[in-house]
PDB file of N, CA and C in Angstrom:
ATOM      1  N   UNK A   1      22.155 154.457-145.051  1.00  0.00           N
ATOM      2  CA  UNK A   1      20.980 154.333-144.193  1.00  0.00           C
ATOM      3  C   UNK A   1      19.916 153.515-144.903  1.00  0.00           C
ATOM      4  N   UNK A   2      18.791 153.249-144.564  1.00  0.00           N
ATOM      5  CA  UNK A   2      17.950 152.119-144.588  1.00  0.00           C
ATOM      6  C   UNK A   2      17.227 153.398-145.631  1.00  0.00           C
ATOM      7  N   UNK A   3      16.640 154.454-145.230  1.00  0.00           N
ATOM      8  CA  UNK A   3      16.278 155.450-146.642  1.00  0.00           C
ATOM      9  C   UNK A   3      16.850 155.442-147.482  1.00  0.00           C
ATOM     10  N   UNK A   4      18.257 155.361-147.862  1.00  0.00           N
ATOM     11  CA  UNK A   4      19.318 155.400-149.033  1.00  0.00           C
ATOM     12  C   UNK A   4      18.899 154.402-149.717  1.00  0.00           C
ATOM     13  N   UNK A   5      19.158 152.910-149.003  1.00  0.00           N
ATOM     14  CA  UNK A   5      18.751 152.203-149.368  1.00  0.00           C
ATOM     15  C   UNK A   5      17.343 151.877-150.353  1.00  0.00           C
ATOM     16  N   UNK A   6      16.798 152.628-149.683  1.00  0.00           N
ATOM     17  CA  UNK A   6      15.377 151.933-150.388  1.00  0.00           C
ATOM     18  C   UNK A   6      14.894 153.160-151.480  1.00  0.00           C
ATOM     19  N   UNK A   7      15.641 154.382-151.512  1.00  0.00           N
ATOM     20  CA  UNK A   7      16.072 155.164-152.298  1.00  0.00           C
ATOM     21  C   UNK A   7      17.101 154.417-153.941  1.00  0.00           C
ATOM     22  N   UNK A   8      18.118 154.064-153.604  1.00  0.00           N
ATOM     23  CA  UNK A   8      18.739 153.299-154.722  1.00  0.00           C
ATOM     24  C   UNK A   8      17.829 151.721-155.202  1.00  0.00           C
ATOM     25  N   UNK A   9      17.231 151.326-154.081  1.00  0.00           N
ATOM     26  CA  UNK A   9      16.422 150.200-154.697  1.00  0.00           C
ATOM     27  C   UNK A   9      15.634 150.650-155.727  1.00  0.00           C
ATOM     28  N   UNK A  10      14.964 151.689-155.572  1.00  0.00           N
ATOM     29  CA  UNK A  10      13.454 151.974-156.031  1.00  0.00           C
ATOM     30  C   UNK A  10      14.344 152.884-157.921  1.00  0.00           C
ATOM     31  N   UNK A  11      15.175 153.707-157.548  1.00  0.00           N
ATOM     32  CA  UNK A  11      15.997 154.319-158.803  1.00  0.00           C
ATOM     33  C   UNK A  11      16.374 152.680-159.777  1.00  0.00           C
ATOM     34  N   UNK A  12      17.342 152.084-159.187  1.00  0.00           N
ATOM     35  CA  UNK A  12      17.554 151.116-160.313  1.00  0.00           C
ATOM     36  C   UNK A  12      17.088 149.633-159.993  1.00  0.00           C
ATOM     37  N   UNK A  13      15.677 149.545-159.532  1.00  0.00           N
ATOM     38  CA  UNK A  13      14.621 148.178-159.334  1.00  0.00           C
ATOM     39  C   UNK A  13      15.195 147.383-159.024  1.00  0.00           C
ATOM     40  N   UNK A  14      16.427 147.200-158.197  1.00  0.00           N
ATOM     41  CA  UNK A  14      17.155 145.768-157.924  1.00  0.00           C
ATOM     42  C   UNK A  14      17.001 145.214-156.927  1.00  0.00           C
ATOM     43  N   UNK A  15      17.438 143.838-156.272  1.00  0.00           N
ATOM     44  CA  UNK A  15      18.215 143.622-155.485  1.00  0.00           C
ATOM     45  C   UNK A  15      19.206 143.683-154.520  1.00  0.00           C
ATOM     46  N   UNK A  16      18.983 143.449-153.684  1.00  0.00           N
ATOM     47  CA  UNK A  16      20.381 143.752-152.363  1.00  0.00           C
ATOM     48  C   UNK A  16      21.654 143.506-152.837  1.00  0.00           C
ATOM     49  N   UNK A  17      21.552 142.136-153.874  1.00  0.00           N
ATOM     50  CA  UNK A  17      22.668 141.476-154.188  1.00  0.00           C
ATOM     51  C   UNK A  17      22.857 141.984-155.893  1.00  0.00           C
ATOM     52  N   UNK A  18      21.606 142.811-156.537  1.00  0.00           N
ATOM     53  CA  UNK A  18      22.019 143.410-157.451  1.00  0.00           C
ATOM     54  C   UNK A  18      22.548 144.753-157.147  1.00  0.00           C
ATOM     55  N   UNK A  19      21.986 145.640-156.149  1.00  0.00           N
ATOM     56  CA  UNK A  19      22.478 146.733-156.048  1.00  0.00           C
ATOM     57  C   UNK A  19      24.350 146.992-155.469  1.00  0.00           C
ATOM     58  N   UNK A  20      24.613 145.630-154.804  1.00  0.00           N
ATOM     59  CA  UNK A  20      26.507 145.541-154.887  1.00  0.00           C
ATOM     60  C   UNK A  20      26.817 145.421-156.381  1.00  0.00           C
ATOM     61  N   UNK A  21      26.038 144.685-156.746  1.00  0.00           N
ATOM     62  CA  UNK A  21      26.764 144.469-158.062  1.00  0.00           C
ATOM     63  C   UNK A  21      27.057 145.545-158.868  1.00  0.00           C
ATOM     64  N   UNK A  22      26.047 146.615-158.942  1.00  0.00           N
ATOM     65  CA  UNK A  22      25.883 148.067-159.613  1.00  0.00           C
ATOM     66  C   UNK A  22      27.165 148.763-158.748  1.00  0.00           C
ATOM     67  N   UNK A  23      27.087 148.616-157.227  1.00  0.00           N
ATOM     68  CA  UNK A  23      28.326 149.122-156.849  1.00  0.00           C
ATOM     69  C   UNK A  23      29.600 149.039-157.401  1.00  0.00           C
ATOM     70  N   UNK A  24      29.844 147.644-157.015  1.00  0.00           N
ATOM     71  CA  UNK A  24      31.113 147.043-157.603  1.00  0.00           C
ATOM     72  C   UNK A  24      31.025 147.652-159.708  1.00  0.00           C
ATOM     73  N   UNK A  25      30.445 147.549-160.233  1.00  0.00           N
ATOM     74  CA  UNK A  25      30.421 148.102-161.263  1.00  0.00           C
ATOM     75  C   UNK A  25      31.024 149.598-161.520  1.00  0.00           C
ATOM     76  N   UNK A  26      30.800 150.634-160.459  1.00  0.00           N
ATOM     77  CA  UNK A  26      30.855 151.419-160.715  1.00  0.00           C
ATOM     78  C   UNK A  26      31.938 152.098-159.893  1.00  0.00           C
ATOM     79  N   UNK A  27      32.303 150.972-159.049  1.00  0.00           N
ATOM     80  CA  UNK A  27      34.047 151.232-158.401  1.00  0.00           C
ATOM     81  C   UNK A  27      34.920 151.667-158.619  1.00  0.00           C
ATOM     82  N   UNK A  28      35.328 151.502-160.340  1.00  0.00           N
ATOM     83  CA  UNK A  28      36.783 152.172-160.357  1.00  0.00           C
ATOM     84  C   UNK A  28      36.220 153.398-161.387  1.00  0.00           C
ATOM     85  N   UNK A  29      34.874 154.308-161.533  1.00  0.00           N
ATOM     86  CA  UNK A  29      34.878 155.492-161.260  1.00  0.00           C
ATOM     87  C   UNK A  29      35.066 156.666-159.866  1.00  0.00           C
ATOM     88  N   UNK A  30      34.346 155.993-158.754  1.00  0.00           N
ATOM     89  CA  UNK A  30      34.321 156.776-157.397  1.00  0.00           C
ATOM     90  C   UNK A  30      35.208 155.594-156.421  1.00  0.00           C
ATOM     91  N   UNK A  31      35.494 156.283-155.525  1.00  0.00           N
ATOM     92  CA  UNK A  31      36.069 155.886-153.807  1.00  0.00           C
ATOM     93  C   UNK A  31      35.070 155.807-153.062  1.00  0.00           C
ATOM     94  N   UNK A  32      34.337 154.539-152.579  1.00  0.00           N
ATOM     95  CA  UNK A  32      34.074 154.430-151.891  1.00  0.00           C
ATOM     96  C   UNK A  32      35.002 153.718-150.077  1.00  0.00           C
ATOM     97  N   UNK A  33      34.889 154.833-149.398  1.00  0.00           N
ATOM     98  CA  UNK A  33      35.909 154.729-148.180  1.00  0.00           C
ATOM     99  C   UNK A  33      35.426 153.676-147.775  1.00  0.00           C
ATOM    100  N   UNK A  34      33.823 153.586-147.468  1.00  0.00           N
ATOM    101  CA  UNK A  34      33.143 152.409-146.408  1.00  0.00           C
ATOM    102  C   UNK A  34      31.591 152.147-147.252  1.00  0.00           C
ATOM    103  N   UNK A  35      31.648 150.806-147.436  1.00  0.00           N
ATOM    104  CA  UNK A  35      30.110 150.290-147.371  1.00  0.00           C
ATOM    105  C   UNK A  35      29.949 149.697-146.814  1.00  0.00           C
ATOM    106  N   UNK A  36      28.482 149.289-145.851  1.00  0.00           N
ATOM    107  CA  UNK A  36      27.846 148.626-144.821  1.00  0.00           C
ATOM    108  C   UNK A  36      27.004 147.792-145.402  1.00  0.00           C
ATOM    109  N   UNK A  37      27.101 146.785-144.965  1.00  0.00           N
ATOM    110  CA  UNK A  37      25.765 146.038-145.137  1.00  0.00           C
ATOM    111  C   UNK A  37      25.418 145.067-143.965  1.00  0.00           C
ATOM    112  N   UNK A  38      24.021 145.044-143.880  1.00  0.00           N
ATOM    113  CA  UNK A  38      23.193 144.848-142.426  1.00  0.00           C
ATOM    114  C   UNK A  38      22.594 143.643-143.076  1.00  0.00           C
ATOM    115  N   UNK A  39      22.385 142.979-141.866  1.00  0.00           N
ATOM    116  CA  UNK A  39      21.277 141.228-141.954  1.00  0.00           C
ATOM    117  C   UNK A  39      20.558 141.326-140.434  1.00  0.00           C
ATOM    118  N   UNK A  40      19.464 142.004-140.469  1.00  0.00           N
ATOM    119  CA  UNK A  40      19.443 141.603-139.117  1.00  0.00           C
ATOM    120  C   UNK A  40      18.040 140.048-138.777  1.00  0.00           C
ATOM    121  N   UNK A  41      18.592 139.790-137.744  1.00  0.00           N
ATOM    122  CA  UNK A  41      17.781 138.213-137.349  1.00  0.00           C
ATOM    123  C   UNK A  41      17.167 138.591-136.159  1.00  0.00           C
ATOM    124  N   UNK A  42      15.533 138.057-136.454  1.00  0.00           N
ATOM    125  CA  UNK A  42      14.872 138.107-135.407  1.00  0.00           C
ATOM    126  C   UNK A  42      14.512 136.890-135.475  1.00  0.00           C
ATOM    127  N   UNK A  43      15.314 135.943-135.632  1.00  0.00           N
ATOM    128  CA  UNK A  43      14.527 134.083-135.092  1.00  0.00           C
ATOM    129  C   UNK A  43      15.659 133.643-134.178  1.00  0.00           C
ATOM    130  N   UNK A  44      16.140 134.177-133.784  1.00  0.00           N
ATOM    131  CA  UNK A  44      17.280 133.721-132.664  1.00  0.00           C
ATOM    132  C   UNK A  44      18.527 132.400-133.338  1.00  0.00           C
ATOM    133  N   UNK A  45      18.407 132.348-134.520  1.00  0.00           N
ATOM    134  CA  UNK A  45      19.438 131.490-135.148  1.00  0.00           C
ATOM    135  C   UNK A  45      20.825 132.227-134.907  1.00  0.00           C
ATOM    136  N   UNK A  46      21.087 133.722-134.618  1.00  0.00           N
ATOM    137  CA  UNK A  46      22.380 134.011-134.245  1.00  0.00           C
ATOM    138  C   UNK A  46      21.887 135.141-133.217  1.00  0.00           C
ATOM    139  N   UNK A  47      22.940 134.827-132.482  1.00  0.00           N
ATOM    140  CA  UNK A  47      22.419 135.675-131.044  1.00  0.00           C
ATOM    141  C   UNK A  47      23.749 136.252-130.485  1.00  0.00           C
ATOM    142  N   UNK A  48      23.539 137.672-129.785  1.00  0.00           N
ATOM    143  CA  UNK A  48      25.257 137.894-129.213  1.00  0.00           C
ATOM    144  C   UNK A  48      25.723 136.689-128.122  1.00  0.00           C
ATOM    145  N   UNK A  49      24.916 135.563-127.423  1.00  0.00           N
ATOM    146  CA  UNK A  49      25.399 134.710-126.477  1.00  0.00           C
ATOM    147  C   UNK A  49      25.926 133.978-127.538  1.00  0.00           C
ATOM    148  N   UNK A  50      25.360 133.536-128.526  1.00  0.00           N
ATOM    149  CA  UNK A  50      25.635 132.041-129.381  1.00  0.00           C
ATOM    150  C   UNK A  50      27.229 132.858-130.248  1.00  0.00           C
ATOM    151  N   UNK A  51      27.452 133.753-130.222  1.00  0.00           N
ATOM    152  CA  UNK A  51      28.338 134.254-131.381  1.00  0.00           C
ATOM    153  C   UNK A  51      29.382 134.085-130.251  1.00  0.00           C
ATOM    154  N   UNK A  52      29.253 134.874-128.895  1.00  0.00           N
ATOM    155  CA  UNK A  52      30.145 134.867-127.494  1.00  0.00           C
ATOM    156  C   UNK A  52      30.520 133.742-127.194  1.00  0.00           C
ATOM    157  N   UNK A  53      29.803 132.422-127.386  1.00  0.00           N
ATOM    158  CA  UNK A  53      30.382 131.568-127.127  1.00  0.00           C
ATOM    159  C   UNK A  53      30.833 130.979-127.849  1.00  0.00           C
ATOM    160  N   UNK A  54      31.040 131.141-129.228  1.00  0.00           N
ATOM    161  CA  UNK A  54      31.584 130.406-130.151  1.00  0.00           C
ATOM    162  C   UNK A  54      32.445 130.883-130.639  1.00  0.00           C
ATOM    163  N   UNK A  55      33.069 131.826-130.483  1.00  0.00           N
ATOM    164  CA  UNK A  55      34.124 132.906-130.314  1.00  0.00           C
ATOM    165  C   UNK A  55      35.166 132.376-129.488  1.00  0.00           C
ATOM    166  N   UNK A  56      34.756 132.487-127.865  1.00  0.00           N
ATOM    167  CA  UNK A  56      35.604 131.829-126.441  1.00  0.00           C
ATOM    168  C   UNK A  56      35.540 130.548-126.942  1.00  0.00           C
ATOM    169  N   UNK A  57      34.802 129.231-127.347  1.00  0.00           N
ATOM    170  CA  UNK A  57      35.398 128.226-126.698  1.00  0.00           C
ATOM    171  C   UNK A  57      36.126 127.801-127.833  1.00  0.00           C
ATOM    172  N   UNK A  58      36.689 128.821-129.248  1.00  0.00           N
ATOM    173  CA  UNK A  58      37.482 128.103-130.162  1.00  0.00           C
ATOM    174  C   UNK A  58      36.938 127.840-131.344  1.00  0.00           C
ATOM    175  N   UNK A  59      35.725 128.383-132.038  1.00  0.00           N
ATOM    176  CA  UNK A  59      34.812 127.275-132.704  1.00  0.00           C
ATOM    177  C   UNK A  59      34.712 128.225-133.755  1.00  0.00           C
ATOM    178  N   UNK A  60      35.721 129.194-133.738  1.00  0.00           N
ATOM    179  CA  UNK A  60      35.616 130.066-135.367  1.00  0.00           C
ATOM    180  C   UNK A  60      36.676 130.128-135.918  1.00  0.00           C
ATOM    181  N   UNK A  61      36.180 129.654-137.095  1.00  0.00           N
ATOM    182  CA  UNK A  61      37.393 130.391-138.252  1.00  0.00           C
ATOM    183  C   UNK A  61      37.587 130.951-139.287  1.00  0.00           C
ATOM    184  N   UNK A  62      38.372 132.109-139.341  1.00  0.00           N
ATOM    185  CA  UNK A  62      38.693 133.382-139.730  1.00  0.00           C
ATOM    186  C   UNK A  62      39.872 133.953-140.400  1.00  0.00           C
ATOM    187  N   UNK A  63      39.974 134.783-141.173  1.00  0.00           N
ATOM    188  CA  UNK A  63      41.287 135.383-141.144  1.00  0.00           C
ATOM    189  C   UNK A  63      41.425 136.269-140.134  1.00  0.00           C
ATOM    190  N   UNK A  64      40.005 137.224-139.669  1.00  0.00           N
ATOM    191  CA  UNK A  64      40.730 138.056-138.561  1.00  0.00           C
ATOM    192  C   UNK A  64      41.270 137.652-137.310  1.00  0.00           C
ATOM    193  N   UNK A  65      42.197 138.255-137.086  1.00  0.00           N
ATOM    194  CA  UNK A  65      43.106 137.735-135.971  1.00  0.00           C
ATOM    195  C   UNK A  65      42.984 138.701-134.484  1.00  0.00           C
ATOM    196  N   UNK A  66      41.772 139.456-134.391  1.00  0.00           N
ATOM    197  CA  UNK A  66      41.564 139.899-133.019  1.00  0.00           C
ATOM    198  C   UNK A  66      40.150 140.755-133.458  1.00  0.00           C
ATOM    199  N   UNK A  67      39.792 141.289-132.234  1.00  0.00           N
ATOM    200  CA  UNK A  67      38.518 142.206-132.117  1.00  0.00           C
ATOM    201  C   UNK A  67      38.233 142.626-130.469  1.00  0.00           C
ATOM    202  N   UNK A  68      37.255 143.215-130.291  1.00  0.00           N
ATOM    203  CA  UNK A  68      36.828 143.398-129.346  1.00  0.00           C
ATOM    204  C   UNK A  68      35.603 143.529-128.653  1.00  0.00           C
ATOM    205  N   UNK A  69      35.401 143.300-127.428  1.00  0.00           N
ATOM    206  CA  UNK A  69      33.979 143.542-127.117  1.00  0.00           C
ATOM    207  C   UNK A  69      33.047 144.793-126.352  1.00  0.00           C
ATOM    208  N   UNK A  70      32.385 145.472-126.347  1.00  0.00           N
ATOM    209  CA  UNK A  70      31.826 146.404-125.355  1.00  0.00           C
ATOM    210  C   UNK A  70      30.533 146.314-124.851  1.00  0.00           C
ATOM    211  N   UNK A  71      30.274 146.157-123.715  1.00  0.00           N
ATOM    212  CA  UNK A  71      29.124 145.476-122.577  1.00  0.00           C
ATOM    213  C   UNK A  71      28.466 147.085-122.653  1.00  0.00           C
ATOM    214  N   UNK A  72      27.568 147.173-122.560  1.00  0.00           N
ATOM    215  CA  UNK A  72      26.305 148.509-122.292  1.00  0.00           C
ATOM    216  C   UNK A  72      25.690 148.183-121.109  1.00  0.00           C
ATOM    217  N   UNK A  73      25.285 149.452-120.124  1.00  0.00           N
ATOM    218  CA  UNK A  73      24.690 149.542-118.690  1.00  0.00           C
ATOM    219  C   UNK A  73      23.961 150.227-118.752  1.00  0.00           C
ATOM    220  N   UNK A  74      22.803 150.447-117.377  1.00  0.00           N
ATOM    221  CA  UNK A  74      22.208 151.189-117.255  1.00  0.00           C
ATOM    222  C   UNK A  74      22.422 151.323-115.562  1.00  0.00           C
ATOM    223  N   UNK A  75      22.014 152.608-115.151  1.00  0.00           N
ATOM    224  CA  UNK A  75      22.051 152.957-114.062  1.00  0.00           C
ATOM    225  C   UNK A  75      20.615 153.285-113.362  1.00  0.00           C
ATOM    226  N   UNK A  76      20.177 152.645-112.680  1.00  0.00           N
ATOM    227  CA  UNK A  76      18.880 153.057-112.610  1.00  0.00           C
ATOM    228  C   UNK A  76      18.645 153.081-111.222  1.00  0.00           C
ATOM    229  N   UNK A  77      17.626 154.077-111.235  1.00  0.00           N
ATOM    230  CA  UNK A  77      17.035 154.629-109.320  1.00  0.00           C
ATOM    231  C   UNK A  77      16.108 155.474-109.370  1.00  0.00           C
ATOM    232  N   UNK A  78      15.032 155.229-108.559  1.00  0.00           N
ATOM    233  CA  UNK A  78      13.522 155.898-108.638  1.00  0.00           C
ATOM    234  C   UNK A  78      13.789 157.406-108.280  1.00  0.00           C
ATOM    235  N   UNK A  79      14.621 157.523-107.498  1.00  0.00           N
ATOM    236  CA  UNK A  79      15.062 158.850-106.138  1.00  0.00           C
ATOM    237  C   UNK A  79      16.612 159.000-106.789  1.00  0.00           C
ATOM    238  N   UNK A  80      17.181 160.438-106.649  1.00  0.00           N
ATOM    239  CA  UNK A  80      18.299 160.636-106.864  1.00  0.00           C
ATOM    240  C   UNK A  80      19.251 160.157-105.747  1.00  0.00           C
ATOM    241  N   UNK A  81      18.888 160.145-104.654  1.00  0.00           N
ATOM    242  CA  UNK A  81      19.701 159.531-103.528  1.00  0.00           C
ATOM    243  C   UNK A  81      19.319 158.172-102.738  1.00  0.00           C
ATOM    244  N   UNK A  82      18.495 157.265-104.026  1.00  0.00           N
ATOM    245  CA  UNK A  82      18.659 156.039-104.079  1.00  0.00           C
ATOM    246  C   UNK A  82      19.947 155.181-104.724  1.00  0.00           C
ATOM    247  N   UNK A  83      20.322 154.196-103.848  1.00  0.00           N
ATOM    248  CA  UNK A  83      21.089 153.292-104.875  1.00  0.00           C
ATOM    249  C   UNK A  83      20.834 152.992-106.017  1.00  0.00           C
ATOM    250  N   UNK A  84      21.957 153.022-107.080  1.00  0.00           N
ATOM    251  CA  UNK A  84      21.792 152.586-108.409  1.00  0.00           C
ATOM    252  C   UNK A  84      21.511 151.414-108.879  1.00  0.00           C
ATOM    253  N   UNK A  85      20.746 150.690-109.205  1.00  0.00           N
ATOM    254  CA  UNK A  85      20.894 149.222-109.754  1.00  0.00           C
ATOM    255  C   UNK A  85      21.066 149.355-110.952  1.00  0.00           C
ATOM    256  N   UNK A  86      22.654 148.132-111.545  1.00  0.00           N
ATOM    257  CA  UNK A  86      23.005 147.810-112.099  1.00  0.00           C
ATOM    258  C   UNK A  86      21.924 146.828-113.478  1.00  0.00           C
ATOM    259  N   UNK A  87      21.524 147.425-114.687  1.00  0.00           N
ATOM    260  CA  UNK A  87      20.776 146.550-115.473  1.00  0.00           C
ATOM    261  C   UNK A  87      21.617 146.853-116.843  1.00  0.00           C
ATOM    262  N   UNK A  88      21.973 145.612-117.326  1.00  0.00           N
ATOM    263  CA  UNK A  88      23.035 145.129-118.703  1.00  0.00           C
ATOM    264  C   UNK A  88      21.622 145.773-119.826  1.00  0.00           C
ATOM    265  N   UNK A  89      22.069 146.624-120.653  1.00  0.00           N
ATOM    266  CA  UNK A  89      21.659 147.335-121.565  1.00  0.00           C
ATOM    267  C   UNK A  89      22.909 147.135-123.434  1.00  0.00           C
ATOM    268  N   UNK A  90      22.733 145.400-123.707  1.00  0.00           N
ATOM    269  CA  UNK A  90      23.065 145.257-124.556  1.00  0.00           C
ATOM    270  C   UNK A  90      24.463 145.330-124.641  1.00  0.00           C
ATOM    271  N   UNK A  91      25.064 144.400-125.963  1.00  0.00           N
ATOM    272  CA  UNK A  91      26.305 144.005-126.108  1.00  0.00           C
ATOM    273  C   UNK A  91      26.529 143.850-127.559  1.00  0.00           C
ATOM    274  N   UNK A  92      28.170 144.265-127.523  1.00  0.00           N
ATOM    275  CA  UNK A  92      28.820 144.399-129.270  1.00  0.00           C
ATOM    276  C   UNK A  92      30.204 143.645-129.359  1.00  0.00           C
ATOM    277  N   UNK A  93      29.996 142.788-130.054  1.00  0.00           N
ATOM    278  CA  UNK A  93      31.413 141.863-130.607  1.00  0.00           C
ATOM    279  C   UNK A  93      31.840 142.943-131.990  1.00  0.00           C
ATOM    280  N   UNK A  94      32.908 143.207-132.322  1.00  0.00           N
ATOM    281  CA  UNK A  94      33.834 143.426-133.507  1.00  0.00           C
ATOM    282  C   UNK A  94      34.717 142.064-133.621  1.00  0.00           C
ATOM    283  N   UNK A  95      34.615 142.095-135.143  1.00  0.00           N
ATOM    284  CA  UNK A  95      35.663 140.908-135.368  1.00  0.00           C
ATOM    285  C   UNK A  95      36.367 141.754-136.679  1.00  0.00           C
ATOM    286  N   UNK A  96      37.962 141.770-136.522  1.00  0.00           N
ATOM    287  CA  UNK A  96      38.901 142.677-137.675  1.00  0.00           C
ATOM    288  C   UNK A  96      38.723 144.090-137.427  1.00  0.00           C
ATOM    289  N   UNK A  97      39.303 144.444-138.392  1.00  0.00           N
ATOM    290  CA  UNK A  97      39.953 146.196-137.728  1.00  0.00           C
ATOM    291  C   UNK A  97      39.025 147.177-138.794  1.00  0.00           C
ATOM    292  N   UNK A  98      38.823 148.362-137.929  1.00  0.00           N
ATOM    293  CA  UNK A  98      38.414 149.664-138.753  1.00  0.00           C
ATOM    294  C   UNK A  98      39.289 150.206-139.836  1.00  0.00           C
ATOM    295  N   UNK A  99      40.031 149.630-140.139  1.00  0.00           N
ATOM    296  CA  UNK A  99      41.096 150.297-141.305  1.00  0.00           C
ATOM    297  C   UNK A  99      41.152 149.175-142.458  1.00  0.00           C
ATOM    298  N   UNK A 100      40.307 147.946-142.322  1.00  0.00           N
ATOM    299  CA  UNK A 100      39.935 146.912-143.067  1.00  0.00           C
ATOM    300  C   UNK A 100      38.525 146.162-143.284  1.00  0.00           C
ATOM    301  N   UNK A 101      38.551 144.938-143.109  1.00  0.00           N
ATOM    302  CA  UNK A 101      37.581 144.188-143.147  1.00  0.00           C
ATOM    303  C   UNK A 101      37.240 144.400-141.860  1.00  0.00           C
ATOM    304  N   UNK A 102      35.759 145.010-141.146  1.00  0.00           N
ATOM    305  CA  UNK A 102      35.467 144.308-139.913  1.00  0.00           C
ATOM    306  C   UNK A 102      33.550 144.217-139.728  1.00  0.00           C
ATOM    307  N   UNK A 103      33.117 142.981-139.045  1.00  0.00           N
ATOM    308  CA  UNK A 103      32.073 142.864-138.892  1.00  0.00           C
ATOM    309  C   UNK A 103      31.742 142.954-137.219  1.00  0.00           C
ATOM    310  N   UNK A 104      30.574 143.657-137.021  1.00  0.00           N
ATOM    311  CA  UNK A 104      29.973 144.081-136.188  1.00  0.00           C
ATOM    312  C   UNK A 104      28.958 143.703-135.791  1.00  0.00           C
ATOM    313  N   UNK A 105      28.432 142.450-134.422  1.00  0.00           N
ATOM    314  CA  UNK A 105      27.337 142.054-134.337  1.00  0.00           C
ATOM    315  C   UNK A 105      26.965 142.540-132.534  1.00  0.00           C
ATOM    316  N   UNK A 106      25.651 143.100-132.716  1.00  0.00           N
ATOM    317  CA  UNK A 106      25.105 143.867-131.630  1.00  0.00           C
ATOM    318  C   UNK A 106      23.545 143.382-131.388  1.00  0.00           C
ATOM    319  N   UNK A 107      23.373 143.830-130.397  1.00  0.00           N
ATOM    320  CA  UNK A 107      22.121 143.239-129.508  1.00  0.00           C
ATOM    321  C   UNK A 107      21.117 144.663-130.127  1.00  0.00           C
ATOM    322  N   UNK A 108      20.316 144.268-131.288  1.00  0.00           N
ATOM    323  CA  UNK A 108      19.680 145.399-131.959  1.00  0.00           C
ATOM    324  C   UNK A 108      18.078 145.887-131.191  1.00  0.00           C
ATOM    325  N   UNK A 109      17.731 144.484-130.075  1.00  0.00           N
ATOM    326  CA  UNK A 109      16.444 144.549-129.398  1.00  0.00           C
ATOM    327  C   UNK A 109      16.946 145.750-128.249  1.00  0.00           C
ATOM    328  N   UNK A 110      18.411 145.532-127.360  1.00  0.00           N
ATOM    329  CA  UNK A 110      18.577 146.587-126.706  1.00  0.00           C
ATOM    330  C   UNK A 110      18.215 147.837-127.165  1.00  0.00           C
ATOM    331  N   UNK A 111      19.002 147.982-128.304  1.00  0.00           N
ATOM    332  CA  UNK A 111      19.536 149.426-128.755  1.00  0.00           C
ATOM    333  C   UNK A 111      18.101 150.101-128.935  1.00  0.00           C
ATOM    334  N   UNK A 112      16.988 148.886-129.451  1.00  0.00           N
ATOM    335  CA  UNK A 112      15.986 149.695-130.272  1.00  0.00           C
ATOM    336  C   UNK A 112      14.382 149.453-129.229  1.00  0.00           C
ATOM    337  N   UNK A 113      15.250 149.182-127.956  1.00  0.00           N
ATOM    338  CA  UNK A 113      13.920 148.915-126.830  1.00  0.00           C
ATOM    339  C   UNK A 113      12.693 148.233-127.268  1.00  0.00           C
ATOM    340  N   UNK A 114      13.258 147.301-127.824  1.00  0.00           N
ATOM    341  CA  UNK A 114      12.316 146.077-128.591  1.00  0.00           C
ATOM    342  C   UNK A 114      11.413 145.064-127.779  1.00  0.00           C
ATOM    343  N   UNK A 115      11.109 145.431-126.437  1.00  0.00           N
ATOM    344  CA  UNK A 115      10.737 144.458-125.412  1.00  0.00           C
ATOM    345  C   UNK A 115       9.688 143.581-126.168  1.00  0.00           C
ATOM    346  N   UNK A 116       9.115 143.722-127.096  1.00  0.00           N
ATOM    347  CA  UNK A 116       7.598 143.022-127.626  1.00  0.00           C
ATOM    348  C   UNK A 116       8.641 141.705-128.487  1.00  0.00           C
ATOM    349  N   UNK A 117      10.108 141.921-128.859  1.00  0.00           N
ATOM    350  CA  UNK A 117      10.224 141.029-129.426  1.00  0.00           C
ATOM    351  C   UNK A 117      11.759 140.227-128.743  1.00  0.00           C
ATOM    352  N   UNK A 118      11.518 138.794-129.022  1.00  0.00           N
ATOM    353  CA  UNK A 118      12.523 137.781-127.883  1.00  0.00           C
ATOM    354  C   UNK A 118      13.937 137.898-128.682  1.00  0.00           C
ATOM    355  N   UNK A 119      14.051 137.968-129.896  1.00  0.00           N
ATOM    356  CA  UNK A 119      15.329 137.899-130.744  1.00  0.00           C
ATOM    357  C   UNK A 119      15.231 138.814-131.792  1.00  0.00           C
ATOM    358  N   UNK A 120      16.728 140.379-131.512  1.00  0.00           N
ATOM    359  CA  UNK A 120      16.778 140.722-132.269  1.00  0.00           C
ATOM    360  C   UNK A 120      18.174 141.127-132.777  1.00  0.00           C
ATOM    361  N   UNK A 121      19.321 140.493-133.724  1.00  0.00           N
ATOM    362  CA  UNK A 121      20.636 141.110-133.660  1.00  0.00           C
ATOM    363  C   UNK A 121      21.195 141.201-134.741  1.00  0.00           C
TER     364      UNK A 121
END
């Protein structure tokens, strides 16, 4: 978590790119099953459309050889026995598998009801 984080920053004064390094250092005492690491962009230089389309029309390359996507909804109606309107509530590309390498890019303005800001993922 982003507390952990800034928990191990503050213990051994490093870097993002020093604190892997302390990881990787200290690897072949403990198992670590999973580490995460997050970049998130709010200048719209990568976006879930720009990643979606560069994905479909061919324009990546990778070793992973599949992934998947999941679209988020909302259902919305003033009255319970109003019609629902349909409003897109954010989107997630996976690229590679949960039992390996895989990266995860998501629409972080949805998730985090960011309306004040135009790019967040």
């Amino acid at each position: 978590t982003g507390s952990m984080l800034k928990l191990l920053r503050s213990d051994y004064g490093t870097s993002d790119i020093g604190l892997l390094k302390f990881l990787s250092s200290i690897s072949k005492e403990f198992h670590f099953s999973r580490v995460d690491v997050a970049k998130d962009d709010t200048s719209g230089s990568v976006s879930i459309k720009k990643i979606a389309r560069y994905i479909k029309d061919g324009n990546l390359t990778t070793r992973f050889r599949g992934g998947h996507q999941i679209k988020k909804f909302k259902l919305i109606g003033e009255e319970e026995e109003d019609k629902l309107q349909y409003v897109p509530d954010g989107e997630t590309w996976y690229l590679g598998s949960r039992s390996g390498t895989q990266f995860r890019f998501y629409d972080k303005k949805a998730q985090m009801n960011a309306d004040d800001l135009l790019h967040w993922t």
